[in-house]
N, C-alpha and C. Protein backbone atom coordinates (compact mmCIF):
# COMPACT_ATOMS: atom_id res chain seq x y z
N UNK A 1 6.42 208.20 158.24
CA UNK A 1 7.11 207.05 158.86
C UNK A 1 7.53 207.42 160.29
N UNK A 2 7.87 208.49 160.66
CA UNK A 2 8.06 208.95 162.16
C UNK A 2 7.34 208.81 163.05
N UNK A 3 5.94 209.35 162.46
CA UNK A 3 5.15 209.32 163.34
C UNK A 3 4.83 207.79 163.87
N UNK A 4 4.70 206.83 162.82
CA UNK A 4 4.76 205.53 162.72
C UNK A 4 5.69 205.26 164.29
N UNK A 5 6.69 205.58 163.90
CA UNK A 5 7.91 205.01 164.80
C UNK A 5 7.64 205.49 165.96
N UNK A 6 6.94 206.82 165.80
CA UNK A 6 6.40 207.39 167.46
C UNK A 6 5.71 206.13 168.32
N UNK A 7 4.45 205.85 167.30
CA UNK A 7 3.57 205.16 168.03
C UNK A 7 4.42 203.66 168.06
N UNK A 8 5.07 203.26 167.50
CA UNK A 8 5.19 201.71 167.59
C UNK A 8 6.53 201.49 168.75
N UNK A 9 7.07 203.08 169.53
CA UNK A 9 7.83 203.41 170.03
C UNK A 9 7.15 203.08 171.96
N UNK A 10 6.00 203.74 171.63
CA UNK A 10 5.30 203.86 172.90
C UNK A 10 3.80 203.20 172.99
N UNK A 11 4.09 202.99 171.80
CA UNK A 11 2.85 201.33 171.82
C UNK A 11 3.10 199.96 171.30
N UNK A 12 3.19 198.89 172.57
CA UNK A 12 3.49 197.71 172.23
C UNK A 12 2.08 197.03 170.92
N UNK A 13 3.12 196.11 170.25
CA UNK A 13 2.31 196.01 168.85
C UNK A 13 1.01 195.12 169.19
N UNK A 14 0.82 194.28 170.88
CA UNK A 14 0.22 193.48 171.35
C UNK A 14 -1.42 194.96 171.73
N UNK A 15 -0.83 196.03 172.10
CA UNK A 15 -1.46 196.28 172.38
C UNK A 15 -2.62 197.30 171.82
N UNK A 16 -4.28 197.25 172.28
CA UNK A 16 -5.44 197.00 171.32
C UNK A 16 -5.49 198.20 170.73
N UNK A 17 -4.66 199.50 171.57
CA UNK A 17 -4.86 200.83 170.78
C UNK A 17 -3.54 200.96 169.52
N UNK A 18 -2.84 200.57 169.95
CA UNK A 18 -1.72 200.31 168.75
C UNK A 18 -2.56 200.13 167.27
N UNK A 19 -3.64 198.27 167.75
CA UNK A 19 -4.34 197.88 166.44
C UNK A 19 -5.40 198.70 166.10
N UNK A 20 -5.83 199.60 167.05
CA UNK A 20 -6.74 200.85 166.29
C UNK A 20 -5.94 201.36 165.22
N UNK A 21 -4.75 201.67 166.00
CA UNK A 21 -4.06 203.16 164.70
C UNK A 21 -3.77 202.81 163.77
N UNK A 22 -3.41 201.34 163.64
CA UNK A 22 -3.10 200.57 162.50
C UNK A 22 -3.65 200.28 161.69
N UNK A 23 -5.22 200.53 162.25
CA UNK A 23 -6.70 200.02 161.01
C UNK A 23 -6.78 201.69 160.31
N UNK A 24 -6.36 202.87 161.54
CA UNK A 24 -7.33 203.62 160.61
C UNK A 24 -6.27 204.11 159.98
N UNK A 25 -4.75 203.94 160.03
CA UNK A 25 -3.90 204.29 159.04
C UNK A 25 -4.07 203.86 157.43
């Protein structure tokens, strides 16, 4: 979950690499 919070910290949820990490999570 941290790491989670890392990325959703320093990546807006609009943006397209965010929805990468999100598919390959």
């Amino acid at each position: 979950a941290d790491q989670m919070d890392f990325l959703r910290a320093h990546f807006p949820r609009t943006s397209p690499l965010h929805r990468r990490l999100m598919g390959l999570s």
